[in-house]
N, C-alpha and C. Protein backbone atom coordinates (compact mmCIF):
# COMPACT_ATOMS: atom_id res chain seq x y z
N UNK A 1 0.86 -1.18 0.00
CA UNK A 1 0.00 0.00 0.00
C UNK A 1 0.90 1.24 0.00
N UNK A 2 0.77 2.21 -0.96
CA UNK A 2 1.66 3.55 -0.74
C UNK A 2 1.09 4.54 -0.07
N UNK A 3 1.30 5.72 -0.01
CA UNK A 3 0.70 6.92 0.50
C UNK A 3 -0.25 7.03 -0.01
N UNK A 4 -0.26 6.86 -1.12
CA UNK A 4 -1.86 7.74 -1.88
C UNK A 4 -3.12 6.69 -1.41
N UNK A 5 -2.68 5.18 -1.14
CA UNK A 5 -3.62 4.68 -0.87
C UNK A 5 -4.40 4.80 0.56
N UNK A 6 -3.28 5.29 1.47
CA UNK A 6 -3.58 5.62 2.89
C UNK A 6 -4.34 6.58 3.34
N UNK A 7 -4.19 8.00 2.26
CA UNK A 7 -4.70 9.18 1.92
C UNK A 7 -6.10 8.87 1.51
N UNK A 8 -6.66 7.65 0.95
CA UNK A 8 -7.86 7.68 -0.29
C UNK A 8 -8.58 6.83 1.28
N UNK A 9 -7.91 5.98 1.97
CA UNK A 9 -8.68 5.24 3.03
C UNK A 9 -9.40 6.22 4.18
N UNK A 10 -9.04 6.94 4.03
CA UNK A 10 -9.24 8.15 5.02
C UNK A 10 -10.09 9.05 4.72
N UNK A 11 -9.97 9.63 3.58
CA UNK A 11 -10.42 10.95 3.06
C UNK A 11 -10.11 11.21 1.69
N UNK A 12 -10.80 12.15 1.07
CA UNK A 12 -10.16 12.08 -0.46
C UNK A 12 -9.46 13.21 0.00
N UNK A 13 -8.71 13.59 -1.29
CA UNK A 13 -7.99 14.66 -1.58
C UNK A 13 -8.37 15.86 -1.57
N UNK A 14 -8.35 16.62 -0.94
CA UNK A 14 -9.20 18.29 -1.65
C UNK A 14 -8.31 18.78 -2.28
N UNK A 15 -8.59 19.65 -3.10
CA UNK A 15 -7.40 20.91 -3.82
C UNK A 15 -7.08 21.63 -3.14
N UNK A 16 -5.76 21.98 -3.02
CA UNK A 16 -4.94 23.16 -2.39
C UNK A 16 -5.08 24.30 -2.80
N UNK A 17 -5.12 25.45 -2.13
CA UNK A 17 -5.82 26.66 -1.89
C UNK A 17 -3.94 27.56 -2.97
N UNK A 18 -4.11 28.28 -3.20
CA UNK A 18 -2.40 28.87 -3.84
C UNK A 18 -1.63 28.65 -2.10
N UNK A 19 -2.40 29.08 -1.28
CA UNK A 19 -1.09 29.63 0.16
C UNK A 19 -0.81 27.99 0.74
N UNK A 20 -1.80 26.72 0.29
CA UNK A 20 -1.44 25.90 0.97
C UNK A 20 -0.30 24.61 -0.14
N UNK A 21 -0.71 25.31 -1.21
CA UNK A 21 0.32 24.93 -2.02
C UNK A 21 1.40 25.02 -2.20
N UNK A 22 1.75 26.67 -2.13
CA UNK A 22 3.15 27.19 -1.69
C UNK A 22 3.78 25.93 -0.21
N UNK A 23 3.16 25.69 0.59
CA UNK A 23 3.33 25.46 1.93
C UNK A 23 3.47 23.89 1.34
N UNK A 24 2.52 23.40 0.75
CA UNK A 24 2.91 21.72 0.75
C UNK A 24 4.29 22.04 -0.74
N UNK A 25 4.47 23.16 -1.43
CA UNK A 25 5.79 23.23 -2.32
C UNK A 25 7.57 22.75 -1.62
N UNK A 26 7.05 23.79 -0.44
CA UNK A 26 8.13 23.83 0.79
C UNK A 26 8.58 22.54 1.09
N UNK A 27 7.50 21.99 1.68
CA UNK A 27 7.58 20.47 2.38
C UNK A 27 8.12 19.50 1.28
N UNK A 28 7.19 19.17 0.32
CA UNK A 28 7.87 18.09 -0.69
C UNK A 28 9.40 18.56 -1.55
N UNK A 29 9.71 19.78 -0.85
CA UNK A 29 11.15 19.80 -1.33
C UNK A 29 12.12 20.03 -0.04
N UNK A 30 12.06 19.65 0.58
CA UNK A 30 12.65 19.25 1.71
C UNK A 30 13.27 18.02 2.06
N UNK A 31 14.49 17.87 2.42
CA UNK A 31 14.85 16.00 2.33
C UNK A 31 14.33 15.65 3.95
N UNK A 32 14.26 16.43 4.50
CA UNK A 32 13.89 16.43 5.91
C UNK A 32 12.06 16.98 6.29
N UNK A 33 11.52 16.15 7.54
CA UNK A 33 10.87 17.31 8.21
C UNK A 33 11.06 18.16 8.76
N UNK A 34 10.36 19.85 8.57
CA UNK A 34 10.46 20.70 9.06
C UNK A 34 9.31 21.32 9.97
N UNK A 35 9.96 21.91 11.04
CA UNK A 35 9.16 22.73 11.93
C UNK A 35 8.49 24.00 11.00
N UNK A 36 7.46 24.80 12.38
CA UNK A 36 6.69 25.68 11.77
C UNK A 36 8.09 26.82 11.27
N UNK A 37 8.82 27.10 11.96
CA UNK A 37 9.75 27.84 12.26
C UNK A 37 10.57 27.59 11.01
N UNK A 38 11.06 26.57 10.27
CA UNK A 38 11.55 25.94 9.19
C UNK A 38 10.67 26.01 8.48
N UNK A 39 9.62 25.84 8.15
CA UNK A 39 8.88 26.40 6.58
C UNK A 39 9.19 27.94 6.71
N UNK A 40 8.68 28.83 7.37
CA UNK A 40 8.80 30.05 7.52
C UNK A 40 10.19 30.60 6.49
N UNK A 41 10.93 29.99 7.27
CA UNK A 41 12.63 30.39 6.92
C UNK A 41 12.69 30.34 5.07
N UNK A 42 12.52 28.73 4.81
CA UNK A 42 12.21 28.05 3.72
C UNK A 42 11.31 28.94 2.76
N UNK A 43 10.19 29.16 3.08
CA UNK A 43 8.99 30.01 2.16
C UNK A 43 9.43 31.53 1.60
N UNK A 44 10.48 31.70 0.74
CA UNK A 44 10.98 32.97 0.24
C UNK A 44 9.98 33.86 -0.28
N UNK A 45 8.73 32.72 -1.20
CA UNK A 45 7.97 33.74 -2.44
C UNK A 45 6.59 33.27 -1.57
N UNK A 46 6.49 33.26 -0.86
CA UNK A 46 5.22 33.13 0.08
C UNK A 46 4.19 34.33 -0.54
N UNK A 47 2.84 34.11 -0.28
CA UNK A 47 1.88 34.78 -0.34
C UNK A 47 1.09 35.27 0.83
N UNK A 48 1.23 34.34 2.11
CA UNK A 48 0.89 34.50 2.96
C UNK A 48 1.69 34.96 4.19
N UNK A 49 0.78 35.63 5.23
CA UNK A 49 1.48 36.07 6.06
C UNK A 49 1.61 35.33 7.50
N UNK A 50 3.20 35.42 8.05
CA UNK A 50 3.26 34.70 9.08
C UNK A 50 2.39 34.22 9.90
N UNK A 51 1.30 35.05 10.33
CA UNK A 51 0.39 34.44 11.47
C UNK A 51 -0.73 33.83 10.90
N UNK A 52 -0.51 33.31 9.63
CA UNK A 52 -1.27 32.39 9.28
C UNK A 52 -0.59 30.95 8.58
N UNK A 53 0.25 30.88 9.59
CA UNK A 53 1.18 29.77 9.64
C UNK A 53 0.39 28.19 10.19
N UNK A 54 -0.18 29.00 10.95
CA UNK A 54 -0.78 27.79 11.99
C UNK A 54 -1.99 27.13 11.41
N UNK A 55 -2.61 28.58 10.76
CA UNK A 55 -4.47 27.87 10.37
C UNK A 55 -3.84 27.15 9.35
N UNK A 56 -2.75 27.24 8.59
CA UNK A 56 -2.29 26.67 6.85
C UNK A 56 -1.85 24.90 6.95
N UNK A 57 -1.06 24.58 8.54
CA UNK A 57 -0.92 24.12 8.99
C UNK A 57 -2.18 22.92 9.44
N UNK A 58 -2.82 23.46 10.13
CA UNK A 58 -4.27 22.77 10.56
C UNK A 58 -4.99 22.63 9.33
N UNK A 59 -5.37 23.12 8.45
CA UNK A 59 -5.68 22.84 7.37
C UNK A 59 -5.20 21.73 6.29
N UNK A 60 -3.71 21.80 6.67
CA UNK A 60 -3.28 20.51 5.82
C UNK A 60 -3.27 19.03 6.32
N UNK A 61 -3.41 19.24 8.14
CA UNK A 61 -3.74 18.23 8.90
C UNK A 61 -4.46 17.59 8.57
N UNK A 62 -5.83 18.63 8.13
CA UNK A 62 -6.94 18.27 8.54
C UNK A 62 -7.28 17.11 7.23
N UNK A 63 -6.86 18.22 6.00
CA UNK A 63 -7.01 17.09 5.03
C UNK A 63 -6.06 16.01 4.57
N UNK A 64 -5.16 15.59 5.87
CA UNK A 64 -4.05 14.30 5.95
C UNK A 64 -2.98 14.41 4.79
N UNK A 65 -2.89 16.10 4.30
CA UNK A 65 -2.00 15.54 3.17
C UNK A 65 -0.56 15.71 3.78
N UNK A 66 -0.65 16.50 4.96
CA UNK A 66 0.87 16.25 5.90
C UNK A 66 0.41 15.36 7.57
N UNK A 67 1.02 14.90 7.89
CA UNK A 67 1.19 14.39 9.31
C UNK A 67 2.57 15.53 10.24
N UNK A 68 2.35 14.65 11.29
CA UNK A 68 3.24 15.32 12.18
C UNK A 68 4.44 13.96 12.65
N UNK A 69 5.66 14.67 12.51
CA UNK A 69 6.66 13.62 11.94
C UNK A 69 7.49 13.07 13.18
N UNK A 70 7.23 13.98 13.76
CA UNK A 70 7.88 13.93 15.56
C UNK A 70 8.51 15.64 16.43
N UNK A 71 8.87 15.53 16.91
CA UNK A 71 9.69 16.83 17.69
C UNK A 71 11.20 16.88 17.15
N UNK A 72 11.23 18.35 17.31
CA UNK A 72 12.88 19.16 17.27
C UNK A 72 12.72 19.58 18.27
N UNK A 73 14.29 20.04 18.89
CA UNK A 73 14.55 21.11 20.19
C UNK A 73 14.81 22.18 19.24
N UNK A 74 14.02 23.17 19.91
CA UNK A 74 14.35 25.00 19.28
C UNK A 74 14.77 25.65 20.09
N UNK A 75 16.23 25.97 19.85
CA UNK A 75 16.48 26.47 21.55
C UNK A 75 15.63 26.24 22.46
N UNK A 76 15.17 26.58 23.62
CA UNK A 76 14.33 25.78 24.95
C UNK A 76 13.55 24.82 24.91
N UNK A 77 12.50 24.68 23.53
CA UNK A 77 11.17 24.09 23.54
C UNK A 77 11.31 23.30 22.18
N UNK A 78 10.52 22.36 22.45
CA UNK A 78 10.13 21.38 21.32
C UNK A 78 9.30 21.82 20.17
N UNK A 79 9.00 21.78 19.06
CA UNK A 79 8.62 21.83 18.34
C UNK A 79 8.20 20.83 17.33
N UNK A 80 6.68 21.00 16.87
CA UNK A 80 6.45 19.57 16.26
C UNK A 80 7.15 19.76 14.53
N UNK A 81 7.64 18.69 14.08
CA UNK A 81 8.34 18.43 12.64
C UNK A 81 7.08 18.27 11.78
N UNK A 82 6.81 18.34 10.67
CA UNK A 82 5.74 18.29 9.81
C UNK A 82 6.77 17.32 8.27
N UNK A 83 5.89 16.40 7.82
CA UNK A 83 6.41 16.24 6.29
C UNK A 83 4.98 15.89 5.71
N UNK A 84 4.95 15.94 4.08
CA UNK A 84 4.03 15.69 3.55
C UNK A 84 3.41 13.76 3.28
N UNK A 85 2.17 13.98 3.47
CA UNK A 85 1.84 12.32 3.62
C UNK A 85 1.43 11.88 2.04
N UNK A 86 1.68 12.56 1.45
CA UNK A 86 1.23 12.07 -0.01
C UNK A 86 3.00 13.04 -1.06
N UNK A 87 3.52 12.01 -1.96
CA UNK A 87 4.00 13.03 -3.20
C UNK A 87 3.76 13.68 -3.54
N UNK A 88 4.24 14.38 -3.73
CA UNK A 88 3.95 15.42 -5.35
C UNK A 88 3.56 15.20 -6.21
N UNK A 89 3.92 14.21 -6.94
CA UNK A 89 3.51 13.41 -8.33
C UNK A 89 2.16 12.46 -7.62
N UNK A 90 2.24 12.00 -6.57
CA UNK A 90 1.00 11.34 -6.74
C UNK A 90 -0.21 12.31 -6.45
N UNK A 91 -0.30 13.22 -5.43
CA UNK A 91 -1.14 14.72 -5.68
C UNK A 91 -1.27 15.27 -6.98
N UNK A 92 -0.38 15.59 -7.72
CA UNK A 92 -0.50 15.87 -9.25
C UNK A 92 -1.70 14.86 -10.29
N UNK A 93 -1.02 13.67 -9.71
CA UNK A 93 -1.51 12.24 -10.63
C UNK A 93 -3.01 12.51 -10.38
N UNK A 94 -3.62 12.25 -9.15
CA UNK A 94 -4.70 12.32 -8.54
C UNK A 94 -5.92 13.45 -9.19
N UNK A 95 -5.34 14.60 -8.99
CA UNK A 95 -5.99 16.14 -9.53
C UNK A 95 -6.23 15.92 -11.41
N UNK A 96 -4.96 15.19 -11.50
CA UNK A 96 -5.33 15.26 -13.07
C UNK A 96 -5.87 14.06 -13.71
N UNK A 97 -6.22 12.92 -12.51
CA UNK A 97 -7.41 12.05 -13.29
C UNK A 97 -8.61 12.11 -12.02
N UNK A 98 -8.98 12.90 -11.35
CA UNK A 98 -9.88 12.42 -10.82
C UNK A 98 -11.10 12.61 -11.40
N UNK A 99 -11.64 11.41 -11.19
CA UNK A 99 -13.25 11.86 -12.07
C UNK A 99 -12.97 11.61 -13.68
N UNK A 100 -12.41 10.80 -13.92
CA UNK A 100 -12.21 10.06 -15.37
C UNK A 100 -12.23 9.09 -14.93
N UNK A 101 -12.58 8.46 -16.57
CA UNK A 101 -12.91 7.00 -16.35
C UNK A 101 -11.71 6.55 -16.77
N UNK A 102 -11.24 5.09 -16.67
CA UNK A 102 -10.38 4.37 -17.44
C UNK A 102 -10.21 4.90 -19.00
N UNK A 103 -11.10 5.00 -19.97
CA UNK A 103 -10.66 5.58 -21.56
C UNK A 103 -10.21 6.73 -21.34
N UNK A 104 -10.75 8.08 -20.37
CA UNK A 104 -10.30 9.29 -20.28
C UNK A 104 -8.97 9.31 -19.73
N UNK A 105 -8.76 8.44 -18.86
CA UNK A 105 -7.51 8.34 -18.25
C UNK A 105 -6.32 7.82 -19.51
N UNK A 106 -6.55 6.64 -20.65
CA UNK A 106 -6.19 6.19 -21.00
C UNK A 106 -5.18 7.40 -22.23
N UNK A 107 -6.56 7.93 -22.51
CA UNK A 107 -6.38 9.27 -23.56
C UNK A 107 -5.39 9.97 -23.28
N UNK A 108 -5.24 10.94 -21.26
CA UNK A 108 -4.73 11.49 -20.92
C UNK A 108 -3.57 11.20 -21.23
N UNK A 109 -2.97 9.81 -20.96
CA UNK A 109 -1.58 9.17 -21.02
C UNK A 109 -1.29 9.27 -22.18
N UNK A 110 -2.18 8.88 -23.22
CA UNK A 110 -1.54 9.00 -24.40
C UNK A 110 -1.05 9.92 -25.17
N UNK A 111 -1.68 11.19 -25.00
CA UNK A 111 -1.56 12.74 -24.88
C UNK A 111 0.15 13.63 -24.26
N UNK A 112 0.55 12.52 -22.99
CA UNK A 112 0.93 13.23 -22.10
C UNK A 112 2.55 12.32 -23.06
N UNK A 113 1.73 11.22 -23.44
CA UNK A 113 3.65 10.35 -23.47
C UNK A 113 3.67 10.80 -25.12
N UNK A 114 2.83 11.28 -25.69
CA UNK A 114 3.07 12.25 -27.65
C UNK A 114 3.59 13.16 -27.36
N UNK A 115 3.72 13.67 -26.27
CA UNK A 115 4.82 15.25 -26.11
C UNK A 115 6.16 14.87 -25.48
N UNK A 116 6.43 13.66 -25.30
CA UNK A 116 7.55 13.24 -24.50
C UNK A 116 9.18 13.16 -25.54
N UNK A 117 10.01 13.75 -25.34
CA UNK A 117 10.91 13.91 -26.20
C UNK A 117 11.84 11.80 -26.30
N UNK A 118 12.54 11.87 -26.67
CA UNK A 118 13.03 10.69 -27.09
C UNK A 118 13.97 9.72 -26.04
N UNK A 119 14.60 10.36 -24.97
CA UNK A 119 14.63 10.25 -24.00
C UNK A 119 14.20 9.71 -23.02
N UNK A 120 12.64 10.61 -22.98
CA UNK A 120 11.63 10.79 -21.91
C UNK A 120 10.90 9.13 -22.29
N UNK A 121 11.01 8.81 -23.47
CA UNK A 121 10.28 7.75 -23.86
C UNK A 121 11.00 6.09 -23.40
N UNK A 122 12.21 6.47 -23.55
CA UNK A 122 13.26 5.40 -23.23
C UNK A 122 13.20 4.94 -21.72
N UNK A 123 12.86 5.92 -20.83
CA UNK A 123 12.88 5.93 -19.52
C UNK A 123 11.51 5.70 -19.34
N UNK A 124 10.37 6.03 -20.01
CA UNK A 124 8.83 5.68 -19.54
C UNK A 124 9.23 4.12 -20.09
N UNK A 125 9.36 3.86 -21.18
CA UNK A 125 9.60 2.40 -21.29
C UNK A 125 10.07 1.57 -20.65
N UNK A 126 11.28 1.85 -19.89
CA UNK A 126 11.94 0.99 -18.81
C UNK A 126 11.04 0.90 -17.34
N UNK A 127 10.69 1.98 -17.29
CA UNK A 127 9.07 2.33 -15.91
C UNK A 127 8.32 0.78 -16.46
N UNK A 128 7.93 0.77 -17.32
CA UNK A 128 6.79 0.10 -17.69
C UNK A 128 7.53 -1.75 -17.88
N UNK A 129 8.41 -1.94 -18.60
CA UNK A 129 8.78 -2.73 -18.47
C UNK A 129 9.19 -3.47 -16.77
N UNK A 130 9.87 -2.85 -16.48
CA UNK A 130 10.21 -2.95 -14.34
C UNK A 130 8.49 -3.67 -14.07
N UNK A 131 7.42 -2.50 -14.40
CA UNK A 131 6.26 -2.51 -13.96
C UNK A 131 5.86 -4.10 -14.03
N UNK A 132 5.38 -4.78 -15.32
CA UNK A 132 5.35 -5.65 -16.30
C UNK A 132 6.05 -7.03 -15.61
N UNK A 133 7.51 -6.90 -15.65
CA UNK A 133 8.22 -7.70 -14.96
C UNK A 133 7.20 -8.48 -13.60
């Protein structure tokens, strides 16, 4: 079972708002979890403003697409770590078939791997072959 399936047992997906996107941007590029204090730092082109750190936070709780990863020491006090509970690519994947059927889905792919340079094709092929195997 991966993330996305843990995510779908629970709750579906909602769409991310621009400020909670920026915020899950932060996280899935992070090799680590980070505190509230660490996105902050992290978030250069932010849209939002600091004291709405927390509701952006509870909000992403709420819809399980981050968990809480454990504690840091911050100078005196603990602080909870945050990482994201779903990819990137599988959040992406999700948004861009939900609510298609198998042929629409099928289309999409076919669409998506006709723009793929020669390369890109060599490496989807080996994906698929691994897969197959």
């Amino acid at each position: 079972m991966n993330n996305l399936d843990n995510i779908k047992e629970t709750k579906e997906i909602g769409t991310l708002t621009k400020k909670e996107l920026e915020m899950m941007t932060v996280l899935w590029g992070s090799d680590t979890a980070l505190t509230a204090s660490e996105i902050l730092k992290a978030s250069t082109d932010k849209t939002w403003k600091d004291k709405s750190l927390h509701i952006l936070i509870n909000s992403l709780l709420k819809k399980n697409l981050i968990v809480v990863d454990g504690f840091k020491k911050m100078e005196k006090v603990y602080a909870r770590s945050f990482k994201p509970a779903i990819s990137q690519t599988d959040y992406i994947w999700t948004h861009l078939t939900s609510g298609l059927d198998k042929k629409k889905r099928r289309n999409l792919i076919e669409e998506i791997i006709k723009n793929f340079d020669q390369e890109e094709l060599l490496i989807a092929k080996q994906i698929i072959e691994c897969i197959i195997q």
